[in-house]
Structure formats: C-alpha cells, structure tokens
C-alpha atoms as a PDB file:
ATOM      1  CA  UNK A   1       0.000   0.000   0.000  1.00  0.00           C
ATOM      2  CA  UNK A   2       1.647   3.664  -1.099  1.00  0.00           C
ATOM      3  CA  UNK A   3       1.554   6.280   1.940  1.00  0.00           C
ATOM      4  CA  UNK A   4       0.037   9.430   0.341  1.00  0.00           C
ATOM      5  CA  UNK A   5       0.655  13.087   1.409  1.00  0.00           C
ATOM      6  CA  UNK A   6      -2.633  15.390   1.451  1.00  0.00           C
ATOM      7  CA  UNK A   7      -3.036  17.716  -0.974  1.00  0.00           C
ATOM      8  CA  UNK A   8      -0.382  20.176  -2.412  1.00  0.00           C
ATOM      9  CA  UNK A   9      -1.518  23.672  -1.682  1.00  0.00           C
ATOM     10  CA  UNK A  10       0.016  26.894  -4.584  1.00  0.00           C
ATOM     11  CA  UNK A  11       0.196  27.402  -8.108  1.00  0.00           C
ATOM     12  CA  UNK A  12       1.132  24.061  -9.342  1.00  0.00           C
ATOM     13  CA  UNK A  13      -2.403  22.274  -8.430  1.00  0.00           C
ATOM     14  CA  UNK A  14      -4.351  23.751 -11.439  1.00  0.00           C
ATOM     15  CA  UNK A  15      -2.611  21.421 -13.986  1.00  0.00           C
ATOM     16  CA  UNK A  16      -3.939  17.707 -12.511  1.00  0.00           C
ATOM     17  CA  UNK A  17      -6.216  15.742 -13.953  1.00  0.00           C
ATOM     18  CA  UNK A  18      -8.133  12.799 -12.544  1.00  0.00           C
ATOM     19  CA  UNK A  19      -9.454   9.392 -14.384  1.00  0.00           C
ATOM     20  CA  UNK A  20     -10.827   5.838 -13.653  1.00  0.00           C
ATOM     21  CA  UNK A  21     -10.038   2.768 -14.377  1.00  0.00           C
ATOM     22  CA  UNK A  22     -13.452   1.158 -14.470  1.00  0.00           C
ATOM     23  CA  UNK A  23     -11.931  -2.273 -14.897  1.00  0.00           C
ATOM     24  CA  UNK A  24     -11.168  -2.077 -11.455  1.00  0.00           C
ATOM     25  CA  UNK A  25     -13.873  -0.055 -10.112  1.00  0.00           C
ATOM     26  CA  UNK A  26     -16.444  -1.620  -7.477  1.00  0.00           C
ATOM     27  CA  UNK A  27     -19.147   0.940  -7.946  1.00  0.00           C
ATOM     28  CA  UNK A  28     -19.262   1.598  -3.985  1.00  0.00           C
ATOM     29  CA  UNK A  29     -19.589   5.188  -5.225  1.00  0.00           C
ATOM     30  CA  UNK A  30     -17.269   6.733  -2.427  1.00  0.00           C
ATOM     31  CA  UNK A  31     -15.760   9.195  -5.351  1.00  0.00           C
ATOM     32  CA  UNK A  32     -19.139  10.271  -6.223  1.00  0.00           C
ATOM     33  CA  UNK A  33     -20.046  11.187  -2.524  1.00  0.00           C
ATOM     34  CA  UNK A  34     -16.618  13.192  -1.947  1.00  0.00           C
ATOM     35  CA  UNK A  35     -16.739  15.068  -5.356  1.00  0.00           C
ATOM     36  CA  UNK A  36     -20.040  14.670  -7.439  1.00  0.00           C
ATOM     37  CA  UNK A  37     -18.784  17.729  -9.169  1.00  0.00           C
ATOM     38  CA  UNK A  38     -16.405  15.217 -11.074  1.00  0.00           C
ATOM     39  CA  UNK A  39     -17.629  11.886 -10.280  1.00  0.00           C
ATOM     40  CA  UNK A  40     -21.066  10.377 -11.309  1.00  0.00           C
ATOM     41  CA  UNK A  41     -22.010   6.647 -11.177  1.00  0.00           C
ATOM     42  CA  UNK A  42     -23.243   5.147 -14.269  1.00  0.00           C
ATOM     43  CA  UNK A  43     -25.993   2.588 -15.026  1.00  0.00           C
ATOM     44  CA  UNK A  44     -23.538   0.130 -15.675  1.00  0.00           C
ATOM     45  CA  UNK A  45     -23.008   0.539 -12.024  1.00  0.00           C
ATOM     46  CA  UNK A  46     -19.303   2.052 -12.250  1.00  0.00           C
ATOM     47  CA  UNK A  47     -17.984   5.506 -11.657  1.00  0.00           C
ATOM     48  CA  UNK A  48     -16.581   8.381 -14.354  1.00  0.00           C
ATOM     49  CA  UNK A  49     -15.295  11.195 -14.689  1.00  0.00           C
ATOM     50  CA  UNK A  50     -17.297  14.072 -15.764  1.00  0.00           C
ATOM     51  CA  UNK A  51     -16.368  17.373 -17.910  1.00  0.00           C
ATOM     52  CA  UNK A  52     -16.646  20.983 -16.956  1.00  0.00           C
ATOM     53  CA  UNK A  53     -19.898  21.156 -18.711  1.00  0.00           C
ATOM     54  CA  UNK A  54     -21.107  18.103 -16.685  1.00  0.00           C
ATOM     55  CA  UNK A  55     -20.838  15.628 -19.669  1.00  0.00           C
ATOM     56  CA  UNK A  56     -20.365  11.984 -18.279  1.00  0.00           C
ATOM     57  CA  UNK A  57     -16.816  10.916 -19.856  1.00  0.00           C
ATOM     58  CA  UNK A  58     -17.384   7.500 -20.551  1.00  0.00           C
ATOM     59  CA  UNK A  59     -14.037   6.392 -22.874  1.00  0.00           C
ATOM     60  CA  UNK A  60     -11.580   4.303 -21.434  1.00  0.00           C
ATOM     61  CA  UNK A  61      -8.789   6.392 -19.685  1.00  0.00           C
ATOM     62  CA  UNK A  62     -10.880   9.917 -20.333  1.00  0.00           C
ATOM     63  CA  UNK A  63      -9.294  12.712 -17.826  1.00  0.00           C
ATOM     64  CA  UNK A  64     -11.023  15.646 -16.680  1.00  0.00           C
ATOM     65  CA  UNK A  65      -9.156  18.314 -14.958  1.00  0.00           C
ATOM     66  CA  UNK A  66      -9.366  18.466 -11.112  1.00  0.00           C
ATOM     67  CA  UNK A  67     -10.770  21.625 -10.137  1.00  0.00           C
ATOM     68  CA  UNK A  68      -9.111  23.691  -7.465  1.00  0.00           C
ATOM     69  CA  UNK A  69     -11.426  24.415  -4.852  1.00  0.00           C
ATOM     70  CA  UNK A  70     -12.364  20.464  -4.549  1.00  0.00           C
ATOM     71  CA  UNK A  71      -8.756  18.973  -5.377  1.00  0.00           C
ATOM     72  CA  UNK A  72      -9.054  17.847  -1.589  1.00  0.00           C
ATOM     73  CA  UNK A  73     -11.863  16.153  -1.976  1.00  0.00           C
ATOM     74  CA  UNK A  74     -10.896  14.546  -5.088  1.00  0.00           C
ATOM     75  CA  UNK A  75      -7.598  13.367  -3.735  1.00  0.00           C
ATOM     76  CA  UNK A  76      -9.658  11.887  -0.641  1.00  0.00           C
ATOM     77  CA  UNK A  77     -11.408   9.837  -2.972  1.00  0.00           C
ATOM     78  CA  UNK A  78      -8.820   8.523  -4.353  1.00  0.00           C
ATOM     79  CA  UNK A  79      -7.284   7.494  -1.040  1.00  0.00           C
ATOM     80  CA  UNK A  80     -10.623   5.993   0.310  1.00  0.00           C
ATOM     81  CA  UNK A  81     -11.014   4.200  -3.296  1.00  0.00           C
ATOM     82  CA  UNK A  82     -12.212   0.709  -2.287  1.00  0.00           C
ATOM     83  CA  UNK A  83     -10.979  -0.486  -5.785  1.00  0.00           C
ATOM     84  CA  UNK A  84      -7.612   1.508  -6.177  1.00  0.00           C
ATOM     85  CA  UNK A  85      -9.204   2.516  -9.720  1.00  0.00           C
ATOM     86  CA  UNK A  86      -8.659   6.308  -9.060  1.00  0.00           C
ATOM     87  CA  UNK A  87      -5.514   8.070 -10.692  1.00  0.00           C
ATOM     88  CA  UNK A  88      -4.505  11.880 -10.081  1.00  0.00           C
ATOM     89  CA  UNK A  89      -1.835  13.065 -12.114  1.00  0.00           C
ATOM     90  CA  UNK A  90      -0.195  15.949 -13.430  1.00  0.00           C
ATOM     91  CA  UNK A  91      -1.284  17.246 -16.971  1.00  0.00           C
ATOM     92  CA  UNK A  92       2.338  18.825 -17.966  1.00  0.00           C
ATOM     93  CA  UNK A  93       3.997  15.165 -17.714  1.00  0.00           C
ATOM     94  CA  UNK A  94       1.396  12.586 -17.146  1.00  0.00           C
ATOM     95  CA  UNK A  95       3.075  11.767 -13.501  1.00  0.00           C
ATOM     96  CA  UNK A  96       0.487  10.385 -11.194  1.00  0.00           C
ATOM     97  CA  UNK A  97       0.853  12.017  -7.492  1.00  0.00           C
ATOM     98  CA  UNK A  98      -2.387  10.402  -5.835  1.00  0.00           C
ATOM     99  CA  UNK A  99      -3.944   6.946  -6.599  1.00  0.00           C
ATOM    100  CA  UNK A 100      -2.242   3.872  -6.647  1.00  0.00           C
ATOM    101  CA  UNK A 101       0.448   3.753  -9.144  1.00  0.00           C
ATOM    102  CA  UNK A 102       1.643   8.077  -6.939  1.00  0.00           C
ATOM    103  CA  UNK A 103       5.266   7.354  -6.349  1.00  0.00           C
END
C-alpha cells in the first residue's frame, strides 16, 4: 500500500487531472459522494469522470481536470477508493501524485 501526502496547496495544483479505471472499479460510489462535481455513477453501475460542462466521460482512460477548490476532496477519494481505480496526475507530464500507481 503507497503512503500518500494530502493535498499540495500553490500554483502548481491547477494542472492535474483525474481518471478511472473502471476495470477495477467496485461501484461503492465513495468518489461520487466526496466530489459529485467530477464523479457520477453510471448505469452500468461504475464511476466516471465528468467534464466541466457536466458531460459523463465515458471512454476508457478519459481525464477531466481536477478543479481547485475540490482537489481535496478529489484526492480523498482517491485514497478511500475501495478499488484503487482512481488516478490523479499531473497534466504537464502525465506523472500520477495520488492513486495507486503516486510514487
């Protein structure tokens, strides 16, 4: 199991992204209650991502970018992730720094 800091605070939070790997996704919906402003269950049962307009992203590996007010909450999902399925990482090179393959 990967120890995970909390949330970096200053300018270099507004270039993460978030996605999910629904092949490993359990559907307990524990994303969706910490951030339903980027999370939404789907009737297949599994979690996504959703856009800035609130459009359910439902290709495999689609990102949406983790707003800054909630990036605690989103990062809190990811640690509480039942199925390890949620990956924050940075936009400029892809590096994930919350989820389970964050260094």
């Amino acid at each position: 199991m990967t120890v995970q800091q909390d949330a970096p605070t200053g300018s270099g939070t507004q270039d993460l992204e978030v996605w999910i790997d629904q092949d490993l996704c359990t559907g307990d919906g524990i994303c969706v209650q910490y951030a339903p402003e980027v999370f939404e269950l789907d009737i297949d049962g599994l979690a996504y991502v959703k856009s800035d307009q609130d459009e359910l992203l439902q290709d495999k590996g689609a990102t949406t970018r983790v707003p800054l007010p909630i990036l605690q909450d989103v990062v809190d999902s990811a640690k509480e992730c039942p199925g390890d399925c949620i990956h924050v990482r940075r936009v400029s090179d892809r590096v994930e720094v919350f989820g389970p393959d964050a260094a």
